[in-house]
Protein backbone atom coordinates (compact mmCIF):
# COMPACT_ATOMS: atom_id res chain seq x y z
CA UNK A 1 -87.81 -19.19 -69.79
CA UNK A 2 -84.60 -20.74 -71.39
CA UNK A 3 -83.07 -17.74 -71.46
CA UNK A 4 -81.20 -15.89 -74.74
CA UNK A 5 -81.16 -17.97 -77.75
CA UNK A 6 -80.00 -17.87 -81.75
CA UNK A 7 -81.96 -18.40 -84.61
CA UNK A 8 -79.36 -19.18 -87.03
CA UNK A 9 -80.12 -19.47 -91.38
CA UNK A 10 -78.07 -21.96 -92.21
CA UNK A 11 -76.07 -22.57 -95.88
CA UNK A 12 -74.14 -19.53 -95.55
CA UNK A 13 -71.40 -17.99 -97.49
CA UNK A 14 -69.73 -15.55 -95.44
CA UNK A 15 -66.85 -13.09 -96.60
CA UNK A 16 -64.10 -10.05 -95.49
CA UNK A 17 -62.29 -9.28 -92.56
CA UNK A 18 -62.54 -9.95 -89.02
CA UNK A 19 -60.26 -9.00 -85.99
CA UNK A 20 -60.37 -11.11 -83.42
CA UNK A 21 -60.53 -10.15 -79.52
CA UNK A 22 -58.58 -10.14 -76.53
CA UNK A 23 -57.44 -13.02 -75.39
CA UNK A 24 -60.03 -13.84 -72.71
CA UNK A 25 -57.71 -16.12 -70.49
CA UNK A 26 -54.68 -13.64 -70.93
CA UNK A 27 -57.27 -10.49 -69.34
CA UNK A 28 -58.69 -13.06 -66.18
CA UNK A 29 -54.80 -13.07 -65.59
CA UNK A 30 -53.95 -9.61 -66.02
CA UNK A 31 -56.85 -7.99 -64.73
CA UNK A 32 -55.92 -10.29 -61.56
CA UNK A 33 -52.99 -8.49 -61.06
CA UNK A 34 -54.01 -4.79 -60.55
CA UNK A 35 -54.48 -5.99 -56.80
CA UNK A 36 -50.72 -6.22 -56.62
CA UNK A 37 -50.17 -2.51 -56.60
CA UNK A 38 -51.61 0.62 -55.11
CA UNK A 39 -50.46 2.40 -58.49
CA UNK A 40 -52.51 2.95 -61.40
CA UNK A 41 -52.94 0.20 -64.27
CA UNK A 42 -53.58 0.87 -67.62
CA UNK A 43 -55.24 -2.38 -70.00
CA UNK A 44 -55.62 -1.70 -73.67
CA UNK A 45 -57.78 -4.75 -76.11
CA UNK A 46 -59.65 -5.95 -72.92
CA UNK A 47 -62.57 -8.36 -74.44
CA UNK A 48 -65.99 -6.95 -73.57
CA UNK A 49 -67.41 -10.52 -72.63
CA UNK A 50 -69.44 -11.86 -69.70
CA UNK A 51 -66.11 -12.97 -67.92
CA UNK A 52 -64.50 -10.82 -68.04
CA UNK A 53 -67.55 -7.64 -66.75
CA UNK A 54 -67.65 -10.37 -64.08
CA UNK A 55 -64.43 -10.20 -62.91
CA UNK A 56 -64.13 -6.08 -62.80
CA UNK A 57 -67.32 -5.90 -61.11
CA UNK A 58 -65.79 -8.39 -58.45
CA UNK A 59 -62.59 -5.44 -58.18
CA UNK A 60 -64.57 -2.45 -58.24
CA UNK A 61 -66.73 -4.47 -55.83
CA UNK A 62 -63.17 -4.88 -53.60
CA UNK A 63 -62.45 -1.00 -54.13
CA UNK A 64 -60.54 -1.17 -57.63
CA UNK A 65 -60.92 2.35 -58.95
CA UNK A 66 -61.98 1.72 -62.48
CA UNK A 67 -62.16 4.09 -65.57
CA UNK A 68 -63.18 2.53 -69.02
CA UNK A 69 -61.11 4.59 -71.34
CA UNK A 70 -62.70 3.16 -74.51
CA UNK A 71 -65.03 -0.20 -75.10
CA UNK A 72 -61.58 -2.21 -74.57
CA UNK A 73 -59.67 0.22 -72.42
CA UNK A 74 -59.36 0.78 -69.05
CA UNK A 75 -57.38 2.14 -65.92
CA UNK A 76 -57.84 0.76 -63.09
CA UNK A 77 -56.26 1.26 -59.34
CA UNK A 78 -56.19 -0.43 -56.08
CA UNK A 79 -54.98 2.20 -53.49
CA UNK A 80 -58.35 1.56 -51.35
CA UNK A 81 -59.13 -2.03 -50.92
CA UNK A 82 -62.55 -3.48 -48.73
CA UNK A 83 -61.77 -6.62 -47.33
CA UNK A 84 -65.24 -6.68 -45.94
CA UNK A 85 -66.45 -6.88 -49.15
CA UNK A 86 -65.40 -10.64 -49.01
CA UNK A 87 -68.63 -11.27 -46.67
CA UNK A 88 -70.97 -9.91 -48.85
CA UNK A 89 -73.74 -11.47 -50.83
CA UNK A 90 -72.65 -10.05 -53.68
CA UNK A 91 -69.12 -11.14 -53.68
CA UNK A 92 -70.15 -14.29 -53.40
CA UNK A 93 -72.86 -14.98 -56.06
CA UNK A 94 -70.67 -13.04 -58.93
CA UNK A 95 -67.45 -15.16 -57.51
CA UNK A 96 -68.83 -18.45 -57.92
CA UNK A 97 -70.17 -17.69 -61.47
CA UNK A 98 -66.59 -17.34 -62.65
CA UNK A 99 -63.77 -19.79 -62.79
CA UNK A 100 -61.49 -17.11 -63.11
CA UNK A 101 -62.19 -15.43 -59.69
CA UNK A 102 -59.70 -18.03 -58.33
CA UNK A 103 -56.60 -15.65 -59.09
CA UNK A 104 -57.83 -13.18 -56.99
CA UNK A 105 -56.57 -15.35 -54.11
CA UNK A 106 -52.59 -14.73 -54.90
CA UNK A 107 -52.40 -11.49 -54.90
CA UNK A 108 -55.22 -10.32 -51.98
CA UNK A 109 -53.09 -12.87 -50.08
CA UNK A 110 -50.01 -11.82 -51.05
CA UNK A 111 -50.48 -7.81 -50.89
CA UNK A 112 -53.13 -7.73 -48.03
CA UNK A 113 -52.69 -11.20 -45.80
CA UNK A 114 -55.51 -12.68 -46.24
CA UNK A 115 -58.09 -13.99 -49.39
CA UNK A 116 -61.75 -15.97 -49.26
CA UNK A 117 -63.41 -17.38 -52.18
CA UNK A 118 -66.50 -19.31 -52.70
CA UNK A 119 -65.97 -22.66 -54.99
CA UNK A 120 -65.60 -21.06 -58.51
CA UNK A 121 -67.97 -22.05 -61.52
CA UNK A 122 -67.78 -21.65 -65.61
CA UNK A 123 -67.81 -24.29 -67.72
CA UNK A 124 -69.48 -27.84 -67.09
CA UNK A 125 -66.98 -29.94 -68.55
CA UNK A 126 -65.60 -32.02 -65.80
CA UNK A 127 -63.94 -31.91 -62.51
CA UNK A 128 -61.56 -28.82 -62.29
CA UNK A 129 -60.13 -29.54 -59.13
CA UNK A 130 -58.28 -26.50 -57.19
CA UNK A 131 -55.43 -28.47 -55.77
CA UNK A 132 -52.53 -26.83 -57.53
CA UNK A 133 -53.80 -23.89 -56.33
CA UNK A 134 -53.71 -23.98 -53.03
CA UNK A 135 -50.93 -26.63 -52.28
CA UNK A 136 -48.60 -24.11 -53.69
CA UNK A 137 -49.79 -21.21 -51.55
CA UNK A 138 -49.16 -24.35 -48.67
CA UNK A 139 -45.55 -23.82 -49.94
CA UNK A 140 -45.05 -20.51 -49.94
CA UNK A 141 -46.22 -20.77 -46.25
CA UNK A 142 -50.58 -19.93 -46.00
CA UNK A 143 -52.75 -21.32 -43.51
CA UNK A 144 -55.60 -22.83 -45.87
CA UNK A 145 -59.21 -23.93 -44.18
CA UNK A 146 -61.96 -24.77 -46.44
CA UNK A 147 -65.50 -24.83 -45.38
CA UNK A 148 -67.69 -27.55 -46.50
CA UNK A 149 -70.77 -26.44 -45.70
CA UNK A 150 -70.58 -23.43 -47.66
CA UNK A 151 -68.35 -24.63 -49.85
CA UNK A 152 -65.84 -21.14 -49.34
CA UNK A 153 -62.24 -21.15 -49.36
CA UNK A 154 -60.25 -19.21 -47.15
CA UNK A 155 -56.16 -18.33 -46.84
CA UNK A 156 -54.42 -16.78 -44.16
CA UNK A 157 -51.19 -15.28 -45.84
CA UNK A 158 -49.33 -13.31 -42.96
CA UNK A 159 -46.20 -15.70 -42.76
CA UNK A 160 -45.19 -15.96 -46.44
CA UNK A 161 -41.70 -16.89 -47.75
CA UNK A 162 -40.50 -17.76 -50.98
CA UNK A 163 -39.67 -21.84 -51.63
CA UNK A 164 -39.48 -24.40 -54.01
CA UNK A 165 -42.69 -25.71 -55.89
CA UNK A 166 -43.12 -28.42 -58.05
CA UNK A 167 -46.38 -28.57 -59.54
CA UNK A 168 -48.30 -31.75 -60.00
CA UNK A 169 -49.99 -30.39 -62.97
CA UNK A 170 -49.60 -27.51 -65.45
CA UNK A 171 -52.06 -25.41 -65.03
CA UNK A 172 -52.29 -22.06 -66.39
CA UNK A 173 -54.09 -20.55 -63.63
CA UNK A 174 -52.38 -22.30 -60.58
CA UNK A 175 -49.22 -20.82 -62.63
CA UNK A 176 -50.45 -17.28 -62.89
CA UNK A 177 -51.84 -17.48 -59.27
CA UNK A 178 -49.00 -18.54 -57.97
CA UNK A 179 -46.19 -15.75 -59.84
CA UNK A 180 -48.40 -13.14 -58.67
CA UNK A 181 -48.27 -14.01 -55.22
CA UNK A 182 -44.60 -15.09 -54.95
CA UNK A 183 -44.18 -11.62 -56.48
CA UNK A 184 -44.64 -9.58 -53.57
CA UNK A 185 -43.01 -12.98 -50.99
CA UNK A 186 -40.01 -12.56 -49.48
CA UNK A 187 -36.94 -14.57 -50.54
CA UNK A 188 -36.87 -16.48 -54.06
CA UNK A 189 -39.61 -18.70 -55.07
CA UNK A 190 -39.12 -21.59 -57.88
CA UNK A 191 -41.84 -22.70 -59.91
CA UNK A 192 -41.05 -26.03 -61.76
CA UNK A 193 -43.66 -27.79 -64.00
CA UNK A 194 -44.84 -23.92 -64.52
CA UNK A 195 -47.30 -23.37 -67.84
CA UNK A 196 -46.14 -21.62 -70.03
CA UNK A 197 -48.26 -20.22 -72.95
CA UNK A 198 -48.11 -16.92 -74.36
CA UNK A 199 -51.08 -15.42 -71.80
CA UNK A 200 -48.54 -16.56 -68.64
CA UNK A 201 -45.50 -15.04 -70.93
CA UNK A 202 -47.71 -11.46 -71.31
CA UNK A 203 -48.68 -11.63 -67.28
CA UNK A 204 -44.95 -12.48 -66.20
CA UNK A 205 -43.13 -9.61 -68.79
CA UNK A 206 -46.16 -7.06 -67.08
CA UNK A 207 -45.10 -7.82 -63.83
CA UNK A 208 -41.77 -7.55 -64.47
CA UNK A 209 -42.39 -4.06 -66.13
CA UNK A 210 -44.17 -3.34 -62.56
CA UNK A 211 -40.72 -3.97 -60.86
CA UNK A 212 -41.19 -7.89 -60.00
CA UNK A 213 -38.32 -9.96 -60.95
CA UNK A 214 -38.84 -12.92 -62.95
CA UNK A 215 -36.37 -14.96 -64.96
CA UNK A 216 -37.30 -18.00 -66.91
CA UNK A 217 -40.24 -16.80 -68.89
CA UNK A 218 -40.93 -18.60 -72.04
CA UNK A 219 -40.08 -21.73 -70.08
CA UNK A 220 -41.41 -24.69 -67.22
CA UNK A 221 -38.76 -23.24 -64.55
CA UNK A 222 -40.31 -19.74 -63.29
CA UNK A 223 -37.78 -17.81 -60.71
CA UNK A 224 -39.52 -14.94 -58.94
CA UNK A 225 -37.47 -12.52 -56.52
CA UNK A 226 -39.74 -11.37 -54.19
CA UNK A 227 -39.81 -7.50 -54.16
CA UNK A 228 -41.54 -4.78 -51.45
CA UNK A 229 -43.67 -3.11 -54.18
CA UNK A 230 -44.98 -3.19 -57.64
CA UNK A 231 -45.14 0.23 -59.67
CA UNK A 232 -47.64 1.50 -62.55
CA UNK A 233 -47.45 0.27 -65.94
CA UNK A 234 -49.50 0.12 -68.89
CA UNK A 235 -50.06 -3.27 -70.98
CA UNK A 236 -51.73 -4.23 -74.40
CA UNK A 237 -53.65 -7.85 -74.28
CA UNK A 238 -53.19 -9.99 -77.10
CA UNK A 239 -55.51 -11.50 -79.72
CA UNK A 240 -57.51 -14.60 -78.50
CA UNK A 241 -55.72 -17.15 -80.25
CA UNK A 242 -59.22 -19.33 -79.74
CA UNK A 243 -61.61 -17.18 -81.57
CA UNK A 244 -58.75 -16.81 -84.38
CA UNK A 245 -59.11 -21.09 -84.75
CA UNK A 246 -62.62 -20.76 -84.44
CA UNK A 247 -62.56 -18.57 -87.36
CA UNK A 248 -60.66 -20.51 -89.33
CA UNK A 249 -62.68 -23.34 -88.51
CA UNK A 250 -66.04 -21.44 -89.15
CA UNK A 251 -64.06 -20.76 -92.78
CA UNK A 252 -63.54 -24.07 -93.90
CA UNK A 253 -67.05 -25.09 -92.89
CA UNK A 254 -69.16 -22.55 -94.62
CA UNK A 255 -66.63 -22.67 -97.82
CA UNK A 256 -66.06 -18.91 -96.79
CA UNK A 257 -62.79 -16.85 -97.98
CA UNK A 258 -62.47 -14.80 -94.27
CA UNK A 259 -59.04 -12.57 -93.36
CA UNK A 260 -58.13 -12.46 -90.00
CA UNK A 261 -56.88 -9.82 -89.38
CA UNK A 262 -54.16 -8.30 -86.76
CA UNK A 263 -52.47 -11.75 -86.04
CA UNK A 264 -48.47 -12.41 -85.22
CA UNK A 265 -48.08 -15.96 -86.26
CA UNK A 266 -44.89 -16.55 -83.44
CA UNK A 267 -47.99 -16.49 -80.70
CA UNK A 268 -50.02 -19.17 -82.36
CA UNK A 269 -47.22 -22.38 -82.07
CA UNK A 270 -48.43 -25.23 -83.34
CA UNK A 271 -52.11 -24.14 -84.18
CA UNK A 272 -52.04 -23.34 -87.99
CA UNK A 273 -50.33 -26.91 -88.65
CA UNK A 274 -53.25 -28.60 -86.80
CA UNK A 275 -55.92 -26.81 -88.71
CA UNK A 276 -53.48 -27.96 -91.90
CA UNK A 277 -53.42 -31.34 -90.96
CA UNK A 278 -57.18 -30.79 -91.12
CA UNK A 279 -56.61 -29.81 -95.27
CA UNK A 280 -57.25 -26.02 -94.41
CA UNK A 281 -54.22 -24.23 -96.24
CA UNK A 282 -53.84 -21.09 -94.58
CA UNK A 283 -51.38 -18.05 -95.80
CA UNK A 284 -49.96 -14.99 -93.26
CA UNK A 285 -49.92 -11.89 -94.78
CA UNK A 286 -48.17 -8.65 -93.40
CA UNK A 287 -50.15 -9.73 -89.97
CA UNK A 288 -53.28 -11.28 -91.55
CA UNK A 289 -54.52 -14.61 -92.26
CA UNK A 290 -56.28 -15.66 -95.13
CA UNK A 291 -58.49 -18.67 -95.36
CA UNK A 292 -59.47 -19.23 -98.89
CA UNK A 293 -62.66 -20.75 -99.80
CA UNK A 294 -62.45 -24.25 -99.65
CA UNK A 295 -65.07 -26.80 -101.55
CA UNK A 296 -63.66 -29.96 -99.75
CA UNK A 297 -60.81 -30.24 -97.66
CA UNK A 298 -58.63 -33.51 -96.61
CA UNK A 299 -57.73 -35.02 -93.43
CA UNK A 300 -54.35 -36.22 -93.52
CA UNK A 301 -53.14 -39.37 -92.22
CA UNK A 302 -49.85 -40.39 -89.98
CA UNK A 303 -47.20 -41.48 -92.31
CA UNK A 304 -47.35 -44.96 -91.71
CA UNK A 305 -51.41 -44.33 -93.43
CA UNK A 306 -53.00 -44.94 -89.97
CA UNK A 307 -55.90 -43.01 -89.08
CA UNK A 308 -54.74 -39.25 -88.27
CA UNK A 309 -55.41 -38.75 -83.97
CA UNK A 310 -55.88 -34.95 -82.69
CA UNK A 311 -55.18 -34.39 -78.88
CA UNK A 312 -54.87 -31.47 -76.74
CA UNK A 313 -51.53 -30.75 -74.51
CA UNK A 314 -50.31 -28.05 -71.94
CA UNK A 315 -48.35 -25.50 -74.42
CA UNK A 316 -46.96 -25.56 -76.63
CA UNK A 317 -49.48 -28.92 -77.47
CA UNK A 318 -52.53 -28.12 -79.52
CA UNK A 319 -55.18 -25.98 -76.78
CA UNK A 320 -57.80 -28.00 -75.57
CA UNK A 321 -60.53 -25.18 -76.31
CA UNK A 322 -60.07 -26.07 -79.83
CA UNK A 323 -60.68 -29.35 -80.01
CA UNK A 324 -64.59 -28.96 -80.49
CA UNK A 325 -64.23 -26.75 -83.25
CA UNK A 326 -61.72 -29.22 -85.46
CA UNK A 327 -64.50 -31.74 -83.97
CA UNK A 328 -67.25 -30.10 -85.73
CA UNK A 329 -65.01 -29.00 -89.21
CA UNK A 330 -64.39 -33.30 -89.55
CA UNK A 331 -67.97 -33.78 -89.89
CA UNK A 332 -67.95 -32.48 -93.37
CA UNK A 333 -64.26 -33.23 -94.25
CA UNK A 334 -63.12 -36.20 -96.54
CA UNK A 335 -61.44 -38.92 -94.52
CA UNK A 336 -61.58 -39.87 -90.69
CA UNK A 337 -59.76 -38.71 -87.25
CA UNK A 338 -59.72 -40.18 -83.96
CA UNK A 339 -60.07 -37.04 -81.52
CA UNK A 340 -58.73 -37.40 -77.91
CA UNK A 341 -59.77 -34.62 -75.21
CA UNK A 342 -56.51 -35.69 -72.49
CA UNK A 343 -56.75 -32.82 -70.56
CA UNK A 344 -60.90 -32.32 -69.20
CA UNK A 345 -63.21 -35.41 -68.72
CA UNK A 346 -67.29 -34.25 -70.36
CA UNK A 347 -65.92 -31.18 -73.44
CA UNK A 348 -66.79 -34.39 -76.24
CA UNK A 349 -70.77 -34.80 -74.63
CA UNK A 350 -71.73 -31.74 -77.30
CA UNK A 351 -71.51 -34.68 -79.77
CA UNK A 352 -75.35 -35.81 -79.22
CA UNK A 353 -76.40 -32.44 -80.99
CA UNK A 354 -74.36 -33.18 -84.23
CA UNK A 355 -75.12 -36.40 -84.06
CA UNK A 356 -79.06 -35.23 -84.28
CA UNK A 357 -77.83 -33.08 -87.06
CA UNK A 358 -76.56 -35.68 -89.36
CA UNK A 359 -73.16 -36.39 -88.14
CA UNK A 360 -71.00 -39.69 -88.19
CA UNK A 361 -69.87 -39.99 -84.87
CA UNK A 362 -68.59 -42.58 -82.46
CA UNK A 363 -67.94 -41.53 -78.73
CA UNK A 364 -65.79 -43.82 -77.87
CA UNK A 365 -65.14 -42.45 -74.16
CA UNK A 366 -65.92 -39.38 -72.17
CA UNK A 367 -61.92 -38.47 -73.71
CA UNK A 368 -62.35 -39.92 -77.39
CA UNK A 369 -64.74 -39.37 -80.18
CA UNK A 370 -64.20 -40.83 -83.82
CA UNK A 371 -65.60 -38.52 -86.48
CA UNK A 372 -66.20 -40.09 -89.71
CA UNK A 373 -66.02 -37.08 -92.62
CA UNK A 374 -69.24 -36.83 -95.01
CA UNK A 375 -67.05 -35.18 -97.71
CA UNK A 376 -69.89 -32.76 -98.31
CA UNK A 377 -72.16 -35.76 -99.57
CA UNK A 378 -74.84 -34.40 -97.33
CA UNK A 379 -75.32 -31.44 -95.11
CA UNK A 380 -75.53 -31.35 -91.87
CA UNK A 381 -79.53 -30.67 -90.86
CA UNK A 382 -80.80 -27.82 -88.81
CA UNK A 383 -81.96 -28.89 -85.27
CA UNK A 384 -82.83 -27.04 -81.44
CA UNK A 385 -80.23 -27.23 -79.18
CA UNK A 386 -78.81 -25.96 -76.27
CA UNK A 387 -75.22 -24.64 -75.48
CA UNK A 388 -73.49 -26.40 -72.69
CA UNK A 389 -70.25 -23.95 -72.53
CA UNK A 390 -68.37 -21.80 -74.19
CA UNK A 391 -66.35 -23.72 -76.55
CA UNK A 392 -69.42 -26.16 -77.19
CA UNK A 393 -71.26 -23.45 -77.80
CA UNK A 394 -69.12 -21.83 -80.64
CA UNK A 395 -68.87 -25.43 -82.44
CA UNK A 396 -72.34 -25.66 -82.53
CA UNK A 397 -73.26 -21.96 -83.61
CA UNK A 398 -70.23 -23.14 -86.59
CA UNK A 399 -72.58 -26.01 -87.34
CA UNK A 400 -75.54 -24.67 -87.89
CA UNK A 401 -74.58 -21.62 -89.89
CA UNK A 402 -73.28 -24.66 -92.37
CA UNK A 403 -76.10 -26.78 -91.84
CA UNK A 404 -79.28 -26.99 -94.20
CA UNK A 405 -82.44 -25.30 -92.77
CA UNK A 406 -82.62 -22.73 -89.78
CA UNK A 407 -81.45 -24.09 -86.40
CA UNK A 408 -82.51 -22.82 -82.65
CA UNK A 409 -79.50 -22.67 -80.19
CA UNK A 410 -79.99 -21.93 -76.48
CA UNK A 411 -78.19 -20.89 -73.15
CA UNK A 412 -76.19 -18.29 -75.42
CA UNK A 413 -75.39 -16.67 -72.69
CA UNK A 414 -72.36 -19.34 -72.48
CA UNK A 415 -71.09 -18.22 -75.46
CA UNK A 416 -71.24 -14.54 -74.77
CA UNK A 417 -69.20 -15.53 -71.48
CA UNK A 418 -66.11 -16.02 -74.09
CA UNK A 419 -67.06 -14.66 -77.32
CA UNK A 420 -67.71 -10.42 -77.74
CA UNK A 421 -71.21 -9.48 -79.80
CA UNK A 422 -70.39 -13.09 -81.87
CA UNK A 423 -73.51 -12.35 -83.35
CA UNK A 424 -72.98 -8.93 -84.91
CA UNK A 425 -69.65 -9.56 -85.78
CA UNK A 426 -70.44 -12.65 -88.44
CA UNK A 427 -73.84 -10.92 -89.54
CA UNK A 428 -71.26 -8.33 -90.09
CA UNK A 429 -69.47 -11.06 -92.27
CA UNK A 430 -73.19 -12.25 -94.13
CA UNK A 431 -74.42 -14.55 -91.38
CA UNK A 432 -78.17 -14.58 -90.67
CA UNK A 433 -78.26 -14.62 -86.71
CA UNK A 434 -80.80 -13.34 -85.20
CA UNK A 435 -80.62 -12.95 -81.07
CA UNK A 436 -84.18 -13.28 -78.93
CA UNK A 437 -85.36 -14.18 -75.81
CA UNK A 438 -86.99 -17.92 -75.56
């Protein structure tokens, strides 16, 4: 058994409107934080993805009281918290098949004294080290043992007190992790070298909306006031800013006119100019984007005429979970573009499958891949593959709904981990996917 797989017709033409999801990193974060209150939470545009069912069956597994409102709303409260649920078999098979489980430990240690984790999973792309993690919770004054035979994590939280931190990295999870916790630590805690994307922005302005005090938000200099309590509140979760470039990028490939629908372009920075340097025009329209069909489109060059290079960057830089799909679009584009993946080490080795498909490209590096464009001159040919995560995944699903012939994809369940009923929602748009088990 491989496990759920795609059969995907390819040559399509898709058309209409699409609204894109939650933001699946901005609901890890929030849904996080209902441990920091005994008060009832209200989410609205939660993603219905594999992730993210993981994650609120780890808090109702802790006690969360949860109430699905709708398909993407919920309530959920903390008021009656097992901390022996931490030794269970349970906790720790679902925790260790979610990278995001690791901001439970800020606010369990933070609220209750005490977290324990197993070593997180999600995608194989590299070494993810937990460092920044837990040498800021050092700093705020936990008592950290880790346990190699079992691999498990465990922080002892009773003495904290707000200090200085200087990250070593910016990581959007260490960041989140650590303004939850220093939200409920005595005395003021500075975060320097903080991330500081729009998902961090929409967990820091809920918090402070809880009571928390935070000043600096927008910017790589957090300041939290640690406060006694956090209150009720009710938050809306943005669109997933990835599955809106993925769907610009699954545009220009399959020469589809698509409207995106329910977008504010202030929470996308630098994204549409990427996708433009790409030779995708894109309009914004009264909240809506509209890719027009495109026949060929052009990859510019650097000014001086040197080859144009893509890279990722901690925001506001271009997200790494993009760079596959531009990957994939320059396979067909006219021209050529170096494409350097700075921030994770293995995200290019997808390239073997579009190489088998037809593509022109050099991986130069486990960080650098050189696509040379076909210009349309030939399609990309249907092939069996597997999906080896979630962004991956996408790219190649993109691929072979533009490719020639009917192509096999496996391990979907990767994608579904970051990408709600994908399936439905482009055969909903004229794609031919059909979902079976192999």
């Amino acid at each position: 058994m491989i496990g759920t797989s795609f059969k995907v017709q390819g040559s399509a033409r898709l058309s209409g409107s699409i609204q894109p999801q939650g933001a699946k990193n901005e609901a890890l974060q929030i849904l996080s934080a209902v441990l920091l209150t005994s008060e009832e939470i209200t989410i609205h545009n939660i993603p219905d993805i594999l992730d993210v069912q993981r994650l609120i069956s780890l808090l109702e597994g802790l006690g969360v009281k949860t109430n699905r409102l709708s398909k993407s709303s919920y309530t959920f409260q903390a008021n009656n918290i097992d901390l022996d649920y931490f030794s269970s078999k349970e906790y720790l098979e679902t925790a260790k098949k979610i990278r995001g489980s690791v901001m439970l430990m800020g606010p369990l240690m933070a609220r209750f004294g005490k977290a324990f984790l197993p070593k997180p999973g999600g995608d194989k792309i590299g070494r993810r080290r937990l460092d920044t993690h837990f040498n800021g919770f050092l700093k705020l004054g936990a008592e950290f043992k880790y346990e190699e035979k079992d691999d498990t994590f465990f922080l002892d939280g009773k003495n904290l007190k707000g200090d200085f931190i200087l990250m070593e990295e910016i990581s959007v999870t260490g960041t989140a992790n650590l303004v939850m916790a220093a939200s409920l630590v005595k005395g003021e805690t500075t975060i320097y070298n903080a991330a500081c994307e729009p998902y961090l922005q929409q967990l820091c302005k809920m918090l402070n909306r809880m009571g928390a005090k935070i000043e600096g938000i927008g910017s790589n200099m957090l300041k939290i006031q640690g406060v006694g309590s956090l209150k009720e509140t009710t938050h809306t979760i943005l669109p997933d800013f990835i599955e809106i470039g993925s769907f610009i990028g699954l545009a220009a490939m399959t020469q589809s006119e698509l409207t995106i629908t329910g977008v504010e372009r202030k929470h996308l920075g630098i994204i549409p100019s990427v996708f433009e340097k790409m030779g995708v025009s894109i309009t914004f329209n009264e909240g809506n984007i509209i890719v027009p069909a495109i026949d060929l489109y052009e990859i510019q060059s650097f000014i001086d005429g040197s080859i144009m290079t893509i890279y990722d960057a901690p925001w506001p830089g271009f997200t790494p979970d993009l760079l596959s799909i531009i990957l994939v679009m320059a396979t067909q584009a006219k021209g050529s573009v170096l494409i350097h993946q700075k921030m994770f080490e293995s995200r290019l080795f997808f390239v073997d499958k579009l190489i088998d498909m037809g593509a022109q490209i050099i991986l130069c590096d486990p960080h650098r891949a050189t696509v040379i464009g076909l210009a349309r001159t030939q399609k990309l040919k249907a092939i069996e593959m597997t999906s080896p995560d979630i962004r991956a995944g996408v790219s190649l699903l993109i691929a072979a709904l533009s490719a020639e012939g009917t192509s096999i994809i496996h391990n979907v369940n990767q994608i579904d981990r970051g990408y709600q009923d994908i399936d439905t929602r482009l055969s909903n748009l004229g794609a031919q996917i059909e979902r079976f088990n192999a």
